[in-house]
Protein backbone atom coordinates (compact mmCIF):
# COMPACT_ATOMS: atom_id res chain seq x y z
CA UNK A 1 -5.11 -10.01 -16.43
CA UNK A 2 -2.97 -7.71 -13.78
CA UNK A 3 0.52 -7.16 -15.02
CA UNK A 4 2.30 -8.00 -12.10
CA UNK A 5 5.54 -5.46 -12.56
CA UNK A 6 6.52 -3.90 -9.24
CA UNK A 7 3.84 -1.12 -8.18
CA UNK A 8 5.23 1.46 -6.16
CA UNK A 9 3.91 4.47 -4.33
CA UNK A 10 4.11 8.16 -5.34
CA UNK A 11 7.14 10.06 -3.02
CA UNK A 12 4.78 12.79 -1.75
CA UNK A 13 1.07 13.06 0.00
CA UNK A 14 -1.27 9.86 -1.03
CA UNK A 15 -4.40 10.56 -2.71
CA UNK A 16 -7.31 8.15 -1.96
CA UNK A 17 -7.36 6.96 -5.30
CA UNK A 18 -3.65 6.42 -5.45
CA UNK A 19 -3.50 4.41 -2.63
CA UNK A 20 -6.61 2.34 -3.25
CA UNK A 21 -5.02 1.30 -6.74
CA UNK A 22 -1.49 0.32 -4.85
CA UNK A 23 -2.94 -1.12 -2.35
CA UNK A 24 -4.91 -3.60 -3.69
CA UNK A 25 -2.13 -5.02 -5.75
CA UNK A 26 -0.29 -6.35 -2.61
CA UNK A 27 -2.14 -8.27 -0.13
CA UNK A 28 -0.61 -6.73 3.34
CA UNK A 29 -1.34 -3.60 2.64
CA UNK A 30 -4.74 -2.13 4.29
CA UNK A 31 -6.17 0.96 5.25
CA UNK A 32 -7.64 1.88 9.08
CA UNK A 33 -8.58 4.50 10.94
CA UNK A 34 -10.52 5.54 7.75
CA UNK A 35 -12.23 9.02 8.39
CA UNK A 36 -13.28 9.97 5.14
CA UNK A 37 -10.84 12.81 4.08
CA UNK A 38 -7.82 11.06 5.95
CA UNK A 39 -6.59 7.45 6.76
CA UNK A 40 -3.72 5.56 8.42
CA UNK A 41 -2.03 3.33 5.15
CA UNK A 42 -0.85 0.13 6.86
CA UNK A 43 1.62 -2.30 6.21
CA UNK A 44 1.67 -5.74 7.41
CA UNK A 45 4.77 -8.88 6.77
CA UNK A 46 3.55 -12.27 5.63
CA UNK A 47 2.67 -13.17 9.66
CA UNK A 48 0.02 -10.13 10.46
CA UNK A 49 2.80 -8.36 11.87
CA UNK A 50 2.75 -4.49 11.55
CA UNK A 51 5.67 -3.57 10.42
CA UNK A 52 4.26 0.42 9.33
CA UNK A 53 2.05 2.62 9.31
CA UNK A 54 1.50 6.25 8.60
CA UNK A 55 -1.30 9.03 7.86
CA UNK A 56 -2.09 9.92 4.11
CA UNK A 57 -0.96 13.35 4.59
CA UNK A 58 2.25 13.23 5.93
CA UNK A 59 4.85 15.34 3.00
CA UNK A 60 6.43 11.78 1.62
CA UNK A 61 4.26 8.92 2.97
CA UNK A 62 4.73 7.49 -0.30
CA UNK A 63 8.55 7.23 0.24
CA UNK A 64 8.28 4.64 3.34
CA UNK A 65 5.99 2.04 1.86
CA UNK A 66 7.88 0.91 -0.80
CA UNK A 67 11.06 0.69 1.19
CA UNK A 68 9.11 -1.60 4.00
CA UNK A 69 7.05 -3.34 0.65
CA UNK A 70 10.35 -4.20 -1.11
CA UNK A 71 12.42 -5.38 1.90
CA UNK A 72 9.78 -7.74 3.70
CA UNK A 73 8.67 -8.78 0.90
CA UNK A 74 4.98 -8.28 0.61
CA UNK A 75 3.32 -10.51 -1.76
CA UNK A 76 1.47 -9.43 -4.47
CA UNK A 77 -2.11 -10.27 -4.93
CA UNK A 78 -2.94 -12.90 -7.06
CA UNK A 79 -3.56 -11.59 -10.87
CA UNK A 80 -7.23 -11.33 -11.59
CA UNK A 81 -8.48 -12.42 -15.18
CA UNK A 82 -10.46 -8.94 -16.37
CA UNK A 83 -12.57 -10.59 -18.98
C-alpha cells in the first residue's frame, strides 16, 4: 500500500525518473510537451486549471512545484494495494 507522507520534489534539475515517481503520487500533476530527453512538468488545481508549468531542465524546477503542490492543495492519488 502507498504511504501517503508528503512527496516532494528534488530543489535542482528533474530527472525523468524523479519526476515520474512524484508525479504519479498526486493526481494534477502531468507531463506535456514530452520530447524524449526534455518535458514541460505541469501542474493543475482541483478544477483543470493550470496553475504551473515549467521545463525539466530549468536549475531549480524542483523548488516551484512543491510550493504550488502544497498551497493549492493537490490531492494525492488514491493509495494502491501492491499485493
Amino acid at each position: 500500500m502507498r504511504n501517503h507522507e508528503v512527496t516532494t520534489f528534488p530543489h535542482k534539475r528533474l530527472t525523468r525518473a524523479e519526476a515520474e515517481a512524484i508525479a504519479a503520487t498526486y493526481t494534477n500533476v502531468t507531463f506535456e510537451d514530452d520530447q524524449g530527453i526534455h518535458f514541460r512538468l505541469v501542474i493543475h488545481d482541483t478544477d483543470g486549471m493550470l496553475i504551473w508549468w515549467d521545463w525539466d531542465f530549468v536549475p531549480e524546477a524542483g523548488v516551484m512545484p512543491n510550493r504550488y503542490i502544497a498551497s493549492y492543495g493537490i490531492p494525492m492519488a488514491p493509495a494502491t494495494d501492491d499485493n
